[in-house]
C-alpha atoms as a PDB file:
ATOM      1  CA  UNK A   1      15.215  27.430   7.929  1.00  0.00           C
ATOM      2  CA  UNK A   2      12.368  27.481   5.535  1.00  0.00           C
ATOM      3  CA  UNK A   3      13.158  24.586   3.753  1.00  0.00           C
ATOM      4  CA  UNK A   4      12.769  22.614   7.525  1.00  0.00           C
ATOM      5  CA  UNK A   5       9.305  24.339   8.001  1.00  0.00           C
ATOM      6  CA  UNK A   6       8.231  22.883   4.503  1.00  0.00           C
ATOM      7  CA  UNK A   7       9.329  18.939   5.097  1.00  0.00           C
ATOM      8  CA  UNK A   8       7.506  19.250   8.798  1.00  0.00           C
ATOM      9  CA  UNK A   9       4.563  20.371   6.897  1.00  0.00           C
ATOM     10  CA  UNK A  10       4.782  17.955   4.119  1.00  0.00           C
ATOM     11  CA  UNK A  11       5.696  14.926   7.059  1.00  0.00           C
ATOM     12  CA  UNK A  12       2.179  16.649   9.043  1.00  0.00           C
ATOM     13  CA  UNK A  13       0.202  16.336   5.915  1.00  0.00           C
ATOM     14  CA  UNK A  14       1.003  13.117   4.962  1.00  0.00           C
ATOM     15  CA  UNK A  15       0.417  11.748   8.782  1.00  0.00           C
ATOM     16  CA  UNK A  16      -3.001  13.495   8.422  1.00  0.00           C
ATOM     17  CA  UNK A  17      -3.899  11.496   5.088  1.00  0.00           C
ATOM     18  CA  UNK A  18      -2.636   8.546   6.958  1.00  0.00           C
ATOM     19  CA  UNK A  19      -4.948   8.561   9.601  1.00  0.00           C
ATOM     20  CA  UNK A  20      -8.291   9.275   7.247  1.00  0.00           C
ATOM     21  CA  UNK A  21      -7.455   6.309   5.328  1.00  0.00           C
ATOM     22  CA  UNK A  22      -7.174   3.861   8.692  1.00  0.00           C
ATOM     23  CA  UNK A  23     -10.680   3.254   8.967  1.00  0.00           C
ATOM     24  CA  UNK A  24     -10.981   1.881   6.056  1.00  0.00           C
ATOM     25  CA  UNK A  25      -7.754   0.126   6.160  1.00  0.00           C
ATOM     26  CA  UNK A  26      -8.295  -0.851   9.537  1.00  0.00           C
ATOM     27  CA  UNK A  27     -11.415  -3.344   8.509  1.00  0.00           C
ATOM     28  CA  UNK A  28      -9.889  -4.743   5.444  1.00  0.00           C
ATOM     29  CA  UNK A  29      -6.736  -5.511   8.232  1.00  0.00           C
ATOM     30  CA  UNK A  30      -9.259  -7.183  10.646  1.00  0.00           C
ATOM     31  CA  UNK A  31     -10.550  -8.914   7.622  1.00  0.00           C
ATOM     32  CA  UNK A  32      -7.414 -10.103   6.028  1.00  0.00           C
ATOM     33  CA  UNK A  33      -6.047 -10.944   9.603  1.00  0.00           C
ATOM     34  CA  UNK A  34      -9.095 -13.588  10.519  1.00  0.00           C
ATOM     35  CA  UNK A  35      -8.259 -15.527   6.975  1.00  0.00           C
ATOM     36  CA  UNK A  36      -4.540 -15.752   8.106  1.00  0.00           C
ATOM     37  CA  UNK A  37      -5.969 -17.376  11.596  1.00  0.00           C
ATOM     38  CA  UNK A  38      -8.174 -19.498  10.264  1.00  0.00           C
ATOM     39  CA  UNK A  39      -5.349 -20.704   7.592  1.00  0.00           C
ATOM     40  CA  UNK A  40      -3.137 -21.321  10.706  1.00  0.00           C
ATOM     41  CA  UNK A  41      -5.613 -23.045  12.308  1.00  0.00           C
ATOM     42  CA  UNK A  42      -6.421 -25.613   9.791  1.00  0.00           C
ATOM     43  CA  UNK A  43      -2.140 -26.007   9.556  1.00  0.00           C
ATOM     44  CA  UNK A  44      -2.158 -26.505  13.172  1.00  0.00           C
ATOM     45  CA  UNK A  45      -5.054 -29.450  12.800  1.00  0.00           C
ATOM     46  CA  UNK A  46      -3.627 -30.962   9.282  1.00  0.00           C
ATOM     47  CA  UNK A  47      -0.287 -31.355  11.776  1.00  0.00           C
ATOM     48  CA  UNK A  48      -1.616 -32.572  14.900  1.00  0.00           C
ATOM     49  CA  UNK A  49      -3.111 -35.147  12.784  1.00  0.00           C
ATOM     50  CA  UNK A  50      -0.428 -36.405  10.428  1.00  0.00           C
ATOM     51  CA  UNK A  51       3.237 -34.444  10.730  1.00  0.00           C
ATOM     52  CA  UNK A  52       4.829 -36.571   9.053  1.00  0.00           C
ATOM     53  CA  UNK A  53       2.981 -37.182   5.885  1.00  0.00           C
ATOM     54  CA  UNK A  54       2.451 -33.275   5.776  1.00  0.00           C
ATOM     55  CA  UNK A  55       6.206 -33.020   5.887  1.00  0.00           C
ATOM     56  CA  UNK A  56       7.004 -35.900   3.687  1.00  0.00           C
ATOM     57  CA  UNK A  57       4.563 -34.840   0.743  1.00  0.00           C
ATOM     58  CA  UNK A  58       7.324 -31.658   0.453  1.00  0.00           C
ATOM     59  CA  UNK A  59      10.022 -33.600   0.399  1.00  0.00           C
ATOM     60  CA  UNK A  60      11.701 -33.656  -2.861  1.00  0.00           C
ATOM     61  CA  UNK A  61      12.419 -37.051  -4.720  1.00  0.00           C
ATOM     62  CA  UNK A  62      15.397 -38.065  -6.845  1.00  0.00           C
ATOM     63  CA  UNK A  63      15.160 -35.902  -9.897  1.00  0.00           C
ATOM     64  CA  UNK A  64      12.356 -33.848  -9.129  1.00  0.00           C
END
């Protein structure tokens, strides 16, 4: 029974870090989260205005 005592503690401890750290972690989210939207937004544009050459510049040629 002790050694169950000692991992809830550890598992408590580690939840407690966890949430002192979120602040912090929780702006540089917000932060990294409006870069990936505004990447996906200029995707979106880029393909509403020309698909196909977007697709076509991936395309691999003959010994490429």
């Amino acid at each position: 029974m002790p050694e169950s005592e000692h991992k809830s503690r550890s598992r408590h401890t580690e939840t407690e870090a966890a949430e002192e750290l979120a602040p912090a972690d929780s702006a540089h989210k917000a932060e990294l989260d409006a870069d990936v939207d505004s990447l996906l937004d200029e995707i979106d544009s880029v393909l509403e205005n020309n698909a196909e050459e977007f697709v076509r510049s991936f395309v691999q040629k003959g010994g490429q």
